[in-house]
N, C-alpha and C. Protein backbone atom coordinates (compact mmCIF):
# COMPACT_ATOMS: atom_id res chain seq x y z
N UNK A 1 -6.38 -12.13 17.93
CA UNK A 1 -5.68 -12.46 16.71
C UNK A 1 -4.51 -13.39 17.03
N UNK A 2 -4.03 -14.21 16.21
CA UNK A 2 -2.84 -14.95 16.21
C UNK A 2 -1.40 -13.96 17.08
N UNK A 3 -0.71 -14.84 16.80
CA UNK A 3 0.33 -14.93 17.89
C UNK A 3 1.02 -13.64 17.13
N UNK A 4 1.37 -12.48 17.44
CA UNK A 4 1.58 -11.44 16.70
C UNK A 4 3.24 -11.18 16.07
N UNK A 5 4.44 -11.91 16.99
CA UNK A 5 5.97 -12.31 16.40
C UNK A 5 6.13 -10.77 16.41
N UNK A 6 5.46 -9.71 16.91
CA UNK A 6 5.98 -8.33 17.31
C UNK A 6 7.69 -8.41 17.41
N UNK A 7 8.76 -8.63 17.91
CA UNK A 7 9.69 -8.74 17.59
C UNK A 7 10.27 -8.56 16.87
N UNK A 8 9.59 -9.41 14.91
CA UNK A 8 10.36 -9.79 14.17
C UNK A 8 9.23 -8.57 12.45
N UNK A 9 8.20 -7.81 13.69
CA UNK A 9 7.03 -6.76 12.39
C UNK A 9 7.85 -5.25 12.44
N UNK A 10 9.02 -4.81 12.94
CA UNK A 10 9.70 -3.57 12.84
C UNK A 10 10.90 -4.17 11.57
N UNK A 11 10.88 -3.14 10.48
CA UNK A 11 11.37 -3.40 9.93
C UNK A 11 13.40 -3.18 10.14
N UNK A 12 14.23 -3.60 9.58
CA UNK A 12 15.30 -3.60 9.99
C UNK A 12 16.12 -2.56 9.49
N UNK A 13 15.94 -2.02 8.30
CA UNK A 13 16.29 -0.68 7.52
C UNK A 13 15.41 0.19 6.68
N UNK A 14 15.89 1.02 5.82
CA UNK A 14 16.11 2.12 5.03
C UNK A 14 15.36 1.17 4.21
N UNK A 15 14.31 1.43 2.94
CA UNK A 15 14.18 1.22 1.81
C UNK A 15 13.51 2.27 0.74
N UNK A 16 13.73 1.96 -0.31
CA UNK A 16 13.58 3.65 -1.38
C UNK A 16 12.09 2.91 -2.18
N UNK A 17 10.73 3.97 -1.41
CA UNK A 17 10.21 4.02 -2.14
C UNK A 17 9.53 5.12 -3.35
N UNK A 18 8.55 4.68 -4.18
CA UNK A 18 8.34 5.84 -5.39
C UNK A 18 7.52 6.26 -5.55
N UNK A 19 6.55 6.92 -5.73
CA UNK A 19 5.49 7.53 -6.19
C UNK A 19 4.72 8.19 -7.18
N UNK A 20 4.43 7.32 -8.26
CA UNK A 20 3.84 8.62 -9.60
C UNK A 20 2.77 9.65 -9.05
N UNK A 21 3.03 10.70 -9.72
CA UNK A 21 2.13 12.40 -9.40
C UNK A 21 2.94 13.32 -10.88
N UNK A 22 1.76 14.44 -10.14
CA UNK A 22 2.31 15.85 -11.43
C UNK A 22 3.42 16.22 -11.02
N UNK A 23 4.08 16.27 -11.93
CA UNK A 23 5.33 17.01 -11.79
C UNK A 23 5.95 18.01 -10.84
N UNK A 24 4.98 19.03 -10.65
CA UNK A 24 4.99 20.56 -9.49
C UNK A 24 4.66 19.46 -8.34
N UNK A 25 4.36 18.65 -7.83
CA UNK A 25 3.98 17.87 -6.91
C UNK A 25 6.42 17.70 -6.61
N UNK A 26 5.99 16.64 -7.54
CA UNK A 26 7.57 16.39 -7.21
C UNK A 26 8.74 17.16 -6.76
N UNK A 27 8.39 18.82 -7.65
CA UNK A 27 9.16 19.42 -7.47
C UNK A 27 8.93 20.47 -6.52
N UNK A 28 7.97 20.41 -6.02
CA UNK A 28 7.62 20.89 -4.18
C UNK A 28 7.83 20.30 -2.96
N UNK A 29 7.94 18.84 -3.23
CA UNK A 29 8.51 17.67 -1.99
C UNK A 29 9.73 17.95 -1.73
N UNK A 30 10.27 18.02 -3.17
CA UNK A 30 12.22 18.05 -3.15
C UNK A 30 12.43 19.46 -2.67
N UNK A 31 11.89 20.48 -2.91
CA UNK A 31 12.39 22.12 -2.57
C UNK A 31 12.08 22.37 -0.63
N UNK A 32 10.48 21.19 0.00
CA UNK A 32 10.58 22.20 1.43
C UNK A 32 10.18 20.48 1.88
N UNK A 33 10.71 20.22 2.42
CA UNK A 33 11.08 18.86 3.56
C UNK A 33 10.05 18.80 4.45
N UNK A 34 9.27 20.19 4.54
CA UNK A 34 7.79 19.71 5.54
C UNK A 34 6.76 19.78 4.57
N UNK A 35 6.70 19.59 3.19
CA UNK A 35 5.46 18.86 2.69
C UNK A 35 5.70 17.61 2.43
N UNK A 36 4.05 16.78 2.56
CA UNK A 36 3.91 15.41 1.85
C UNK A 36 3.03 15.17 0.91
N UNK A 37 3.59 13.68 0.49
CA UNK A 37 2.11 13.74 -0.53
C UNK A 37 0.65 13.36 0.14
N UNK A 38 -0.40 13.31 -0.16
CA UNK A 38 -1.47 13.20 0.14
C UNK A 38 -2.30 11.56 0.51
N UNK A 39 -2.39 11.06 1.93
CA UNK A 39 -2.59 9.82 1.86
C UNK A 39 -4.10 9.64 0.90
N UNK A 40 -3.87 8.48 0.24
CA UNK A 40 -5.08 8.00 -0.01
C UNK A 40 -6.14 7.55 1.00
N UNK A 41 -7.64 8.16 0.71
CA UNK A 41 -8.35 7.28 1.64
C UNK A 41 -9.70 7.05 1.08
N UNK A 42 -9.44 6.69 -0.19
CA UNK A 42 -10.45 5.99 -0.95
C UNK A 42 -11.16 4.56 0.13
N UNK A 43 -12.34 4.00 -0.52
CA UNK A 43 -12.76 2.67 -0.12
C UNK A 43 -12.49 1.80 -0.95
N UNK A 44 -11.46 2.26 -2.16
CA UNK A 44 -11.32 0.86 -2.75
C UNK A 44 -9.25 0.61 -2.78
N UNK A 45 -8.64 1.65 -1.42
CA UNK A 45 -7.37 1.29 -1.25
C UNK A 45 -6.68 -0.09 -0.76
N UNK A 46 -6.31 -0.80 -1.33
CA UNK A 46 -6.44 -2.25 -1.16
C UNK A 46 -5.20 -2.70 -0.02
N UNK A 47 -4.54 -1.78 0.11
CA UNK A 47 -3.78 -1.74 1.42
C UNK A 47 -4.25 -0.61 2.35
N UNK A 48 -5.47 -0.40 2.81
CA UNK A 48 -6.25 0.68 3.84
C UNK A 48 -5.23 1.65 2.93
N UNK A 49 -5.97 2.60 3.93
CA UNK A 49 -5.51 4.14 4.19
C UNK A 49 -4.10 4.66 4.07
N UNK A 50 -3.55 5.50 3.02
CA UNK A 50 -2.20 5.96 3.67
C UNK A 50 -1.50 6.77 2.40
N UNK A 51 -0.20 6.92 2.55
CA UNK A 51 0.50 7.22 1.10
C UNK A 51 1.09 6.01 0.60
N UNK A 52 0.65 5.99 -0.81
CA UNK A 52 1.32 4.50 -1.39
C UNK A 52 2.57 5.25 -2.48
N UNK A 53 3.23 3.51 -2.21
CA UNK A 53 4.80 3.61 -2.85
C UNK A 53 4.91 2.43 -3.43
N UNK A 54 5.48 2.43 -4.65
CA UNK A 54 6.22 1.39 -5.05
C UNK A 54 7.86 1.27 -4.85
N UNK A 55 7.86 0.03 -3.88
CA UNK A 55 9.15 -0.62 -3.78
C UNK A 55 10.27 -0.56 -4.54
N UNK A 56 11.07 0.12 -4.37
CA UNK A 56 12.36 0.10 -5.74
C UNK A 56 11.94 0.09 -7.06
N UNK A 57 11.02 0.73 -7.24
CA UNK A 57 10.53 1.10 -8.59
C UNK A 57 9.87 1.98 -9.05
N UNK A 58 11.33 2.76 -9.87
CA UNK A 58 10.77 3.95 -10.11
C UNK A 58 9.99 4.24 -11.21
N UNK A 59 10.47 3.13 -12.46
CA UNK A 59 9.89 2.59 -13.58
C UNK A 59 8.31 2.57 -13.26
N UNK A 60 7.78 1.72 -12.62
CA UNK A 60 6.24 1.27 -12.43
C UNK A 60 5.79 2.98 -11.93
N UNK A 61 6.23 3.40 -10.96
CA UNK A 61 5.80 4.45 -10.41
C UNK A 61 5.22 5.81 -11.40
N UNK A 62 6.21 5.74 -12.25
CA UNK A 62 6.33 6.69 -13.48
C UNK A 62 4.97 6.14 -14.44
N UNK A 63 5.15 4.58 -15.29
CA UNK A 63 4.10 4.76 -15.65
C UNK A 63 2.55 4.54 -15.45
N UNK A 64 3.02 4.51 -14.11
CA UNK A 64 1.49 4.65 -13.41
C UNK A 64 0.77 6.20 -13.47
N UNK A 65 1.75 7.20 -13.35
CA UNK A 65 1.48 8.76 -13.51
C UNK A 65 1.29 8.92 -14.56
N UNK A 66 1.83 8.13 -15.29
CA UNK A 66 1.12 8.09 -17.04
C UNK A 66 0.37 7.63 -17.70
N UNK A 67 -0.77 6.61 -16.79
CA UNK A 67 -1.46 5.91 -17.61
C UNK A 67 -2.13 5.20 -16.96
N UNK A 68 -1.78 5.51 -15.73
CA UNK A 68 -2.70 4.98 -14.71
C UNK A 68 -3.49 4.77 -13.35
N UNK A 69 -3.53 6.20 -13.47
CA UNK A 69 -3.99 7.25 -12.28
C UNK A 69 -5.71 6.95 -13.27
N UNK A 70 -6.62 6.05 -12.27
CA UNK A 70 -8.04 6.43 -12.86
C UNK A 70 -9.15 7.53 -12.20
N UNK A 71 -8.13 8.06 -11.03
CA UNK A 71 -9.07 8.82 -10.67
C UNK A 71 -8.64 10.49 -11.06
N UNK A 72 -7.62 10.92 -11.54
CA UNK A 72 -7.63 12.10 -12.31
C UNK A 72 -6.28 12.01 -13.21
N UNK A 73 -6.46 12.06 -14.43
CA UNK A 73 -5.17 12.74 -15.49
C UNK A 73 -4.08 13.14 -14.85
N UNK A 74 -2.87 13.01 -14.88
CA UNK A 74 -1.41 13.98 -14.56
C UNK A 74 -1.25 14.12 -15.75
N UNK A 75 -1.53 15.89 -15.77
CA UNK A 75 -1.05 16.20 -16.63
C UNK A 75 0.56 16.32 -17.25
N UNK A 76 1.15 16.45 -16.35
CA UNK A 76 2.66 16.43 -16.27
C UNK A 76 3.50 14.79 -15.83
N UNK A 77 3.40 14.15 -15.72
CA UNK A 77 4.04 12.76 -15.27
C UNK A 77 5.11 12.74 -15.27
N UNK A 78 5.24 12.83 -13.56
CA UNK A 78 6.54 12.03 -12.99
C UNK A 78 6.60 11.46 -11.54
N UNK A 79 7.69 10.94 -11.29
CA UNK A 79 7.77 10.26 -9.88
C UNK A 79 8.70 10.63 -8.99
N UNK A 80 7.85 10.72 -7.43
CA UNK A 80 9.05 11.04 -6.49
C UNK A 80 9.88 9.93 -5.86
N UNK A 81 11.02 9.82 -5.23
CA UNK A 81 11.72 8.95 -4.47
C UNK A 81 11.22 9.35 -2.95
N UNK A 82 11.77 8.38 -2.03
CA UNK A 82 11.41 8.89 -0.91
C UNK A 82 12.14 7.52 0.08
N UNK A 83 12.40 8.44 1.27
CA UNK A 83 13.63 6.92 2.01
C UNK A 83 12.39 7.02 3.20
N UNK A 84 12.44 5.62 3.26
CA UNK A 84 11.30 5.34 4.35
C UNK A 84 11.79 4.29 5.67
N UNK A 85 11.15 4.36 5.84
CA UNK A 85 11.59 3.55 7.44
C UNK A 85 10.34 3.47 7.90
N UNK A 86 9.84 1.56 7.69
CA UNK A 86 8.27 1.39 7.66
C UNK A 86 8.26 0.83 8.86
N UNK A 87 9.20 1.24 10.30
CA UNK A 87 8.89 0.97 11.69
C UNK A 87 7.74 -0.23 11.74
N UNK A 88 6.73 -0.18 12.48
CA UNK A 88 6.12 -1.46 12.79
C UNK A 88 5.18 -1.21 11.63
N UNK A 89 5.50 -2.98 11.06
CA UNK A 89 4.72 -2.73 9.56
C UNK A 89 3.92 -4.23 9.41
N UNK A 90 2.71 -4.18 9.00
CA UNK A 90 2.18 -5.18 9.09
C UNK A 90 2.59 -5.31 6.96
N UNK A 91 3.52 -7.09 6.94
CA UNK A 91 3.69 -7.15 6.08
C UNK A 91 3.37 -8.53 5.54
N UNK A 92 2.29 -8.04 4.33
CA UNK A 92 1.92 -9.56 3.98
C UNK A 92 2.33 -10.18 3.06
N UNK A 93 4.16 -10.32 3.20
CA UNK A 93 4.97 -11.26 2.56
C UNK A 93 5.04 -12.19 3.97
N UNK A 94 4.85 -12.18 5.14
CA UNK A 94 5.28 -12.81 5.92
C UNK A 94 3.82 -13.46 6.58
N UNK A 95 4.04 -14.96 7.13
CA UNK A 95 2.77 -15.68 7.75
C UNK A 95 2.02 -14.62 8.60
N UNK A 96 2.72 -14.55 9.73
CA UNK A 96 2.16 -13.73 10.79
C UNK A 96 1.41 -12.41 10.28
N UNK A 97 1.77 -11.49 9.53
CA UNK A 97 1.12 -10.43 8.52
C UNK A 97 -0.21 -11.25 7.58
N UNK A 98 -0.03 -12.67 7.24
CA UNK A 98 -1.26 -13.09 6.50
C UNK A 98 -2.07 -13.62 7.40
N UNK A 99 -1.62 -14.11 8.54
CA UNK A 99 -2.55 -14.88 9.42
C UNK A 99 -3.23 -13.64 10.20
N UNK A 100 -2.97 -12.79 10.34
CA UNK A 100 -3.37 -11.43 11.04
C UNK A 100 -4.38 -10.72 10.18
N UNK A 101 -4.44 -10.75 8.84
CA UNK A 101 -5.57 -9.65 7.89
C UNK A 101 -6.42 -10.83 8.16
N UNK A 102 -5.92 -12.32 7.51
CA UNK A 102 -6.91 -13.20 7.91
C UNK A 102 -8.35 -13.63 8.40
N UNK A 103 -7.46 -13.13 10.42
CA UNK A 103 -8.33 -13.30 11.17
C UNK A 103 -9.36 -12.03 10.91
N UNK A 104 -8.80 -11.01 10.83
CA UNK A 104 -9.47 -9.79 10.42
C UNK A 104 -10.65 -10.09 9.60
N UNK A 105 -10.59 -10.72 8.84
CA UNK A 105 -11.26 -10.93 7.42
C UNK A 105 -12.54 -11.93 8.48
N UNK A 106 -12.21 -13.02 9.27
CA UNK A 106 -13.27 -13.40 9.73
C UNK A 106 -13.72 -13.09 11.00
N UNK A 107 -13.89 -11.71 11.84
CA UNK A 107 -14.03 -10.58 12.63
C UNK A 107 -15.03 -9.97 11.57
N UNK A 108 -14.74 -9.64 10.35
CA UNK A 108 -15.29 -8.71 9.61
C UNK A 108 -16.72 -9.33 9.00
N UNK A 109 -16.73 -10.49 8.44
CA UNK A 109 -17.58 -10.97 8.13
C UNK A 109 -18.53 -11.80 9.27
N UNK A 110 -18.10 -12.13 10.21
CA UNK A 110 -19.51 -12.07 11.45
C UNK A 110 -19.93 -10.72 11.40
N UNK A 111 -19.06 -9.87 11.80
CA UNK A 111 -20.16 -8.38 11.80
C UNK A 111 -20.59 -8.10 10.93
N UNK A 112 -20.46 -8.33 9.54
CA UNK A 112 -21.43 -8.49 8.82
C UNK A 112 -22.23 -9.35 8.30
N UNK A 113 -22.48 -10.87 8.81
CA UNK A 113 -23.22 -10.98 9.13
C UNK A 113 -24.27 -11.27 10.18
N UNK A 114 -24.11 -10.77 11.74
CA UNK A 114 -24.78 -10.38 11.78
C UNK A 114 -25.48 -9.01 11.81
N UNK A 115 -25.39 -8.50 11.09
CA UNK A 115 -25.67 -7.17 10.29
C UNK A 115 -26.67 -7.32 9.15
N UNK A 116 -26.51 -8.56 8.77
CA UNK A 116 -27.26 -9.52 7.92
C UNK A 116 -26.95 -8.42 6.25
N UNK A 117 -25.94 -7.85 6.69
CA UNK A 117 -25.80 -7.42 4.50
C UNK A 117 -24.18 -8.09 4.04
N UNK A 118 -24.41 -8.15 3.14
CA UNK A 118 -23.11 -8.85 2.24
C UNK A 118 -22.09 -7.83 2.39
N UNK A 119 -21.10 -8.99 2.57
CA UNK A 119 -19.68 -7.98 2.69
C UNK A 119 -19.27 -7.10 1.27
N UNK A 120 -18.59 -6.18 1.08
CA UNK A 120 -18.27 -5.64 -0.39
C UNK A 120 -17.51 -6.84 -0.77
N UNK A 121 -17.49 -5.76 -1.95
CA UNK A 121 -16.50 -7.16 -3.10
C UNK A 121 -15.19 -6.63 -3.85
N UNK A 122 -14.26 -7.03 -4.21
CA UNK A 122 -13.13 -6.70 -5.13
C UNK A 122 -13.89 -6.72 -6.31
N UNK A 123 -13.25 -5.79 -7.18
CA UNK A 123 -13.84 -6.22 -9.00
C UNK A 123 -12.51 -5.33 -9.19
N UNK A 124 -13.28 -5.20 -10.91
CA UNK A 124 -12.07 -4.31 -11.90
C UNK A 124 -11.43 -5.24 -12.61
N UNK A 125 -11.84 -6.74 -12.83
CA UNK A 125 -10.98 -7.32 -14.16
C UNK A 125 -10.00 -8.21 -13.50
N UNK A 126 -9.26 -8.79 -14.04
CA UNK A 126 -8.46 -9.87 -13.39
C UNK A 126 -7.42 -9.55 -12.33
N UNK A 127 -7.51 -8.14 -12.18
CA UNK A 127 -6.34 -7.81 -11.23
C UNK A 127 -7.36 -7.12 -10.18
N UNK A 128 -8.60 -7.09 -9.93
CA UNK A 128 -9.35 -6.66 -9.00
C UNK A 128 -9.34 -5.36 -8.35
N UNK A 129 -8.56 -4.27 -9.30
CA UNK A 129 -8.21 -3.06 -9.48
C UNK A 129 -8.88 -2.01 -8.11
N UNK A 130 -10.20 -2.35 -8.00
CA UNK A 130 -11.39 -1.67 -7.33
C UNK A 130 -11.45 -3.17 -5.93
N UNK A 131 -10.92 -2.55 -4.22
CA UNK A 131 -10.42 -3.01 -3.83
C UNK A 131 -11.20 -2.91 -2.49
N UNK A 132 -12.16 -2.64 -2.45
CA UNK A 132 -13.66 -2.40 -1.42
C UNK A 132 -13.45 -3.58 -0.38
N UNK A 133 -13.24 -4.43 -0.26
CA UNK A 133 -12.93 -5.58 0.49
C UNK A 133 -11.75 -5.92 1.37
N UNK A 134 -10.75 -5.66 0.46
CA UNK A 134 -9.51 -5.40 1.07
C UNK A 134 -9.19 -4.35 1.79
N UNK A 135 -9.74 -3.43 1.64
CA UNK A 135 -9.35 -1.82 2.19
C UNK A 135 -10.41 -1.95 3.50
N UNK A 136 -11.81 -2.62 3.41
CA UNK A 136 -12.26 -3.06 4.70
C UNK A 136 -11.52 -4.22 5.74
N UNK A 137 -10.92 -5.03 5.46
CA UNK A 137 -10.42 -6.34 5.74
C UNK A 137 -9.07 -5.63 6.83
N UNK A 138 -8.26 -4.89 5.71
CA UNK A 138 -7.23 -4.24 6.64
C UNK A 138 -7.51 -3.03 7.59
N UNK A 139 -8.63 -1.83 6.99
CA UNK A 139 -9.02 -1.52 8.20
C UNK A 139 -9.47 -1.96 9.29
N UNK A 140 -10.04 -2.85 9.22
CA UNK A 140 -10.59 -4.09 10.70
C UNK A 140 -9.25 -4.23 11.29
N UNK A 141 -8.33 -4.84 10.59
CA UNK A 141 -7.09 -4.93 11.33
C UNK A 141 -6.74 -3.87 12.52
N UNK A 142 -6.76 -2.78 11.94
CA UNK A 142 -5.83 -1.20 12.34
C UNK A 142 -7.08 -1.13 13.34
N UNK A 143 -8.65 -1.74 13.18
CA UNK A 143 -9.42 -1.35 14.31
C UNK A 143 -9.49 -1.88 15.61
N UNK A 144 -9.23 -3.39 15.14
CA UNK A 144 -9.05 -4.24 15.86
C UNK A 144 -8.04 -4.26 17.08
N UNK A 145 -6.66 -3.78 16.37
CA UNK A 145 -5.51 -3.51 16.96
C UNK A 145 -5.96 -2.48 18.10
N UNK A 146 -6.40 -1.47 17.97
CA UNK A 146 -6.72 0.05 18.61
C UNK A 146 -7.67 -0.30 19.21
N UNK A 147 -8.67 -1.56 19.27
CA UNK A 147 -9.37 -1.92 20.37
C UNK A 147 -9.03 -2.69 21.50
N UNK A 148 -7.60 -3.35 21.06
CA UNK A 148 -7.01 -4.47 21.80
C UNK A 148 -5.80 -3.44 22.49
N UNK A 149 -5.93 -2.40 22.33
CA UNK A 149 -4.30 -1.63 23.18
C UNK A 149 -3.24 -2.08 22.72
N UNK A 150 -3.12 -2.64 21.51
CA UNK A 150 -2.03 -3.15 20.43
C UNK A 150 -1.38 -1.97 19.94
N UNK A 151 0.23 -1.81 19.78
CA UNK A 151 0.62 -0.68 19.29
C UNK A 151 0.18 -0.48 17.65
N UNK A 152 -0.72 0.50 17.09
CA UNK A 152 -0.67 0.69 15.56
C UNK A 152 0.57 0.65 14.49
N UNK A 153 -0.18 0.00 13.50
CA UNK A 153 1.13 -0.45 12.57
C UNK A 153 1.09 0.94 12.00
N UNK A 154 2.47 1.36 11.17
CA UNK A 154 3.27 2.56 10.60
C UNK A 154 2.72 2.05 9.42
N UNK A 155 3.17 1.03 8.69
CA UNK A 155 3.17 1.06 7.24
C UNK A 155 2.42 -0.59 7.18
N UNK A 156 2.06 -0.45 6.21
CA UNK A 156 1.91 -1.91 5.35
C UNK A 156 2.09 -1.93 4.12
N UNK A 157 3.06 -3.51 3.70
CA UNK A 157 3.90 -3.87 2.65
C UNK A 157 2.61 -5.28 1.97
N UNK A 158 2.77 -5.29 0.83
CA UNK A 158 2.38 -6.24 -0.07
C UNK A 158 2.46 -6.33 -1.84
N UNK A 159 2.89 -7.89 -1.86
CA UNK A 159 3.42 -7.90 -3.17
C UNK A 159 1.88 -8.16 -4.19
N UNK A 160 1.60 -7.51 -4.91
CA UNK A 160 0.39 -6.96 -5.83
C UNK A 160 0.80 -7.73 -7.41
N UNK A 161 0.13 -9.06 -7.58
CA UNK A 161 0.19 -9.62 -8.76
C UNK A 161 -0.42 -8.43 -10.08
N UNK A 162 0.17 -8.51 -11.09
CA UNK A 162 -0.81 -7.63 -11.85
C UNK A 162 0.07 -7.76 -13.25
N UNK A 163 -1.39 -7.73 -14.63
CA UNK A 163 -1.43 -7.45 -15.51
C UNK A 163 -1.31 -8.89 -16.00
N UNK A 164 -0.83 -9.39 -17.42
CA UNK A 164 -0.68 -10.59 -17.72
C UNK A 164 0.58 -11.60 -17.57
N UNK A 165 0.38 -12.65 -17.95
CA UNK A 165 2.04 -13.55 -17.85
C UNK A 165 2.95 -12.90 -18.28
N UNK A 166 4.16 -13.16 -18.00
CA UNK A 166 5.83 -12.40 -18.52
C UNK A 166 5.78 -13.03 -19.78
N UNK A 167 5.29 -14.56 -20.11
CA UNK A 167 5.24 -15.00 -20.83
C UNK A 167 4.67 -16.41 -20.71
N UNK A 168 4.80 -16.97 -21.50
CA UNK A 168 3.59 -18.30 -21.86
C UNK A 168 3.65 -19.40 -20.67
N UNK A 169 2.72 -19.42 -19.75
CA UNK A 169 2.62 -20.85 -18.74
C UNK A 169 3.42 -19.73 -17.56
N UNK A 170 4.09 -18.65 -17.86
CA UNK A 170 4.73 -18.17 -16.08
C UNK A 170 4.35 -18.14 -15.47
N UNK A 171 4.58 -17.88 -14.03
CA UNK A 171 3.93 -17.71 -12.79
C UNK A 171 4.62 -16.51 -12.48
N UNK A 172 5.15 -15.44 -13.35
CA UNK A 172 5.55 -13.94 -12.91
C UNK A 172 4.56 -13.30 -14.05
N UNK A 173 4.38 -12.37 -13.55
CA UNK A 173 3.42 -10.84 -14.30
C UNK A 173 4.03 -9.84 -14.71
N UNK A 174 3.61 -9.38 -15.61
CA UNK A 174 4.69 -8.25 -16.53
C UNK A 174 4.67 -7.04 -15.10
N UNK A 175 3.62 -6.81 -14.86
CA UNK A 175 3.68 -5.68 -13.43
C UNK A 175 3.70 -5.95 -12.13
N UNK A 176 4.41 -7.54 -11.98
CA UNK A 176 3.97 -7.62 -10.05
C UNK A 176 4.92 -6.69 -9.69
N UNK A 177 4.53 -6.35 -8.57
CA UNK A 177 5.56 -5.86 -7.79
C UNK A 177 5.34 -5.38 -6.37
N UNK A 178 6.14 -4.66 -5.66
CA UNK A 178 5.58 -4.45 -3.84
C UNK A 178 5.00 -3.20 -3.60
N UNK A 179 3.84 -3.56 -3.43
CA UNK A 179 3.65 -2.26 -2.65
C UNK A 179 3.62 -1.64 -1.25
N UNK A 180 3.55 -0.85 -1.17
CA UNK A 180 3.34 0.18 0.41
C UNK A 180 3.12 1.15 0.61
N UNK A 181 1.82 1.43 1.65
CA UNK A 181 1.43 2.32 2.06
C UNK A 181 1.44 2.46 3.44
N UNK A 182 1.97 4.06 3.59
CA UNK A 182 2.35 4.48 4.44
C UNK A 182 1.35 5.54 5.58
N UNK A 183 1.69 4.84 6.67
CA UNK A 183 0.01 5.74 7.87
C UNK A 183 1.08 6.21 8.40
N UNK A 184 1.94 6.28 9.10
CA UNK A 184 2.89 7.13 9.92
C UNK A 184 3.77 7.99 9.05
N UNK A 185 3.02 9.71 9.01
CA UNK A 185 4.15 10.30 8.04
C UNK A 185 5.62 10.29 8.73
N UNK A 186 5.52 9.87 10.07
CA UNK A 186 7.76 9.99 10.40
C UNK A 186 8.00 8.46 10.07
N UNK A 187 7.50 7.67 9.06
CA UNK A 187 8.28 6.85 8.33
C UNK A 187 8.79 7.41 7.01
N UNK A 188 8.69 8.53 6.79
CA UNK A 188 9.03 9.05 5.58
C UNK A 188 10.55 10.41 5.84
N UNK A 189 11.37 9.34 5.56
CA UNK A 189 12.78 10.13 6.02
C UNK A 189 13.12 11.32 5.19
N UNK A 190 12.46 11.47 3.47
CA UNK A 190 12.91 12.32 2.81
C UNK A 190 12.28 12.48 2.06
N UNK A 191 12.23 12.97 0.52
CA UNK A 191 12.03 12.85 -1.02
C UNK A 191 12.89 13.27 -1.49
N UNK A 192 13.29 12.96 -2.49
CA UNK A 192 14.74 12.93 -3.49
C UNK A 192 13.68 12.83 -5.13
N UNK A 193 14.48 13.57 -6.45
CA UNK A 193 13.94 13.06 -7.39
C UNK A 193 15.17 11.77 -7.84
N UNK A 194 14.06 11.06 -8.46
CA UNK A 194 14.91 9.73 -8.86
C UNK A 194 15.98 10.06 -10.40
N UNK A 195 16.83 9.45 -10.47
CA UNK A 195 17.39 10.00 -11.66
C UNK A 195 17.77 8.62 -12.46
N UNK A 196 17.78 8.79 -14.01
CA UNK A 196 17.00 7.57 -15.28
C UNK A 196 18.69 7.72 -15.38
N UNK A 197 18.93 6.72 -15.68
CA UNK A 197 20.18 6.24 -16.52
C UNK A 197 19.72 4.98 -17.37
């Protein structure tokens, strides 16, 4: 893979991320400090494997527990906080993080083809919701790495276009925003509930 800038992939601080879930979820994180939440490890997690967070947003987090959890109802909706420390993080706001899934991406597609079957595909509508491609693309990464004696990344960060224009001709989305998911649970310094003002 490209030139890896290891140096500059540990992140430098503290950042607060969020999580929509049921309520008794939230309020079991905050009461005993050795539970977590549950990584995802669907095939259509579009940042691989892990626990996902939204970036300083507790807003999105919330009404995602409300409206947009498609794989089961919360009945109760709310969101946890949580202070993280995403140690070595493969992040694809930065070249080296895009040039790295990248190469991944064409690693992945020789082996499949010669395997001779079609790689999966993203779908789900303009925001490609259902993420079969991506969640292969970055696992190759994390495999790749662990075949090369590369230290494994903790977390991975990415900013997730979504939903329609802010408004007429923009180039911002009423819902972009960052996400991250987290593979190393000792990047997860705490949970706190978030509080609305």
């Amino acid at each position: 893979m490209a030139k890896s800038w290891l140096l500059y992939q540990t992140q430098p601080s503290f950042i607060l991320g969020f999580h929509g879930t049921e309520q008794e979820t939230v309020t079991a994180l905050v009461a005993d400090p050795s539970k977590h939440l549950k990584p995802s490890a669907g095939k259509y997690e579009w940042l691989g494997h892990g626990i996902y967070f939204w970036e300083n947003d507790p807003q999105r987090a919330y009404e995602w527990a409300s409206t947009g959890n498609a794989k089961s109802k919360i009945k109760t909706p709310d969101a946890v906080g949580a202070v993280l420390d995403l140690k070595l993080c493969l992040d694809l706001t930065t070249r080296s993080g895009l040039e790295e899934v990248a190469e991944a991406y064409a690693i992945l597609t020789e082996s499949y083809n010669e395997l001779g079957i079609p790689l999966p595909a993203n779908k789900g509508g303009p925001d490609k919701l259902r993420r079969e491609l991506d969640c292969q693309v970055i696992t190759a990464v994390h495999t790749y790495r662990e075949g090369k004696g590369l230290p494994p990344y903790d977390s991975v960060r990415a900013p997730f276009r979504e939903d329609v224009e802010l408004y007429p001709g923009a180039g911002f989305h009423r819902r972009t925003h960052i996400q991250i998911a987290i593979r190393n649970l000792d990047c997860i310094k705490g949970y706190f509930r978030p509080i609305a003002r």
